[in-house]
C-alpha atoms as a PDB file:
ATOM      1  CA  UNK A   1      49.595 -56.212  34.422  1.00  0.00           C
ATOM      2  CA  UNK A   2      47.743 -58.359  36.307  1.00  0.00           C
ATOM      3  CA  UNK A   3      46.079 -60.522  33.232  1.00  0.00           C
ATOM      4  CA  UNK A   4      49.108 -63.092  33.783  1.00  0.00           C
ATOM      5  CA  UNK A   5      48.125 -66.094  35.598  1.00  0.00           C
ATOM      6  CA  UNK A   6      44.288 -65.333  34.612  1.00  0.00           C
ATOM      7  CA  UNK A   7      44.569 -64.644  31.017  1.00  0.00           C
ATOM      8  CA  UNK A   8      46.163 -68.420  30.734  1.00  0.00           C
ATOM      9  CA  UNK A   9      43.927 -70.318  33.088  1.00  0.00           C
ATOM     10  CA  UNK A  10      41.182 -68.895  31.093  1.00  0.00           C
ATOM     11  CA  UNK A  11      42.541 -68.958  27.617  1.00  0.00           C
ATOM     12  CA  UNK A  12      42.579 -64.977  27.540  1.00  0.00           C
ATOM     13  CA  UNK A  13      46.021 -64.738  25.854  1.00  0.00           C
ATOM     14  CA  UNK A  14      46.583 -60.537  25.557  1.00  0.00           C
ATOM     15  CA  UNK A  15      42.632 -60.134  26.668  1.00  0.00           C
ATOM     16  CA  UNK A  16      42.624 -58.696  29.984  1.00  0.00           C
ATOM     17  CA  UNK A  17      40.163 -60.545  32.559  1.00  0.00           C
ATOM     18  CA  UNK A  18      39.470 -57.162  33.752  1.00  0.00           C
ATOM     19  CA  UNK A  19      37.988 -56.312  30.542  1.00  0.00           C
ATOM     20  CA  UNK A  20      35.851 -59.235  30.479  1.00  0.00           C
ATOM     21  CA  UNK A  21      34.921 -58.780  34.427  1.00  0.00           C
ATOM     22  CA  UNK A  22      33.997 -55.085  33.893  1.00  0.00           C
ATOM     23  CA  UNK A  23      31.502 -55.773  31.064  1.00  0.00           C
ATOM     24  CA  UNK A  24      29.713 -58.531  32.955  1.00  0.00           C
ATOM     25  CA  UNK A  25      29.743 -56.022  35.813  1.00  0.00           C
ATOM     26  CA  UNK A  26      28.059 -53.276  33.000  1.00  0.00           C
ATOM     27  CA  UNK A  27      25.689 -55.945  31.437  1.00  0.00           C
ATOM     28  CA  UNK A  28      24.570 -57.135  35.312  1.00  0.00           C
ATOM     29  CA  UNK A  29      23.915 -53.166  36.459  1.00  0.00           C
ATOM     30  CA  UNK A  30      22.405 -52.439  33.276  1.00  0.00           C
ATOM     31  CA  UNK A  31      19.775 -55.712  34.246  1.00  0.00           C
ATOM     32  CA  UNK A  32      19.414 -54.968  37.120  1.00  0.00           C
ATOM     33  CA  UNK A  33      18.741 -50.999  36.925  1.00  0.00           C
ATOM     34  CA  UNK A  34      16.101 -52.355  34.297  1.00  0.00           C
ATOM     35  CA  UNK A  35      14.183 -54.709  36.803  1.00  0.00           C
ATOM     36  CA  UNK A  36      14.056 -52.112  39.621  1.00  0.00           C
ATOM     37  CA  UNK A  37      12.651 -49.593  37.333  1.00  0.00           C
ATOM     38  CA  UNK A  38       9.496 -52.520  36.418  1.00  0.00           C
ATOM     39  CA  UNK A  39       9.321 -52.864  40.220  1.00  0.00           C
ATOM     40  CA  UNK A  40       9.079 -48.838  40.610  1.00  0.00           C
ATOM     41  CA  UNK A  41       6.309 -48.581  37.731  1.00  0.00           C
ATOM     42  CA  UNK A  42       4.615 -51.603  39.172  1.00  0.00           C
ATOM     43  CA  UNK A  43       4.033 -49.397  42.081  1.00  0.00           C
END
């Protein structure tokens, strides 16, 4: 349980910041696995 303290700074009441954090994380390798595959085909 560690949504406590975050969930309430960040008006996440019962929404886990971890959820949030992992699919920023997904969204920013998915990006970013999408601009090094442009830089391979530029090649």
């Amino acid at each position: 349980m560690m949504g406590w303290n975050y969930g309430n700074m960040m008006g996440y009441q019962g929404f886990g910041v971890g959820t949030l954090f992992v699919l920023v994380l997904l969204v920013d390798l998915t990006l970013l696995g999408i601009w090094l595959w442009k830089q391979i085909n530029k090649k």
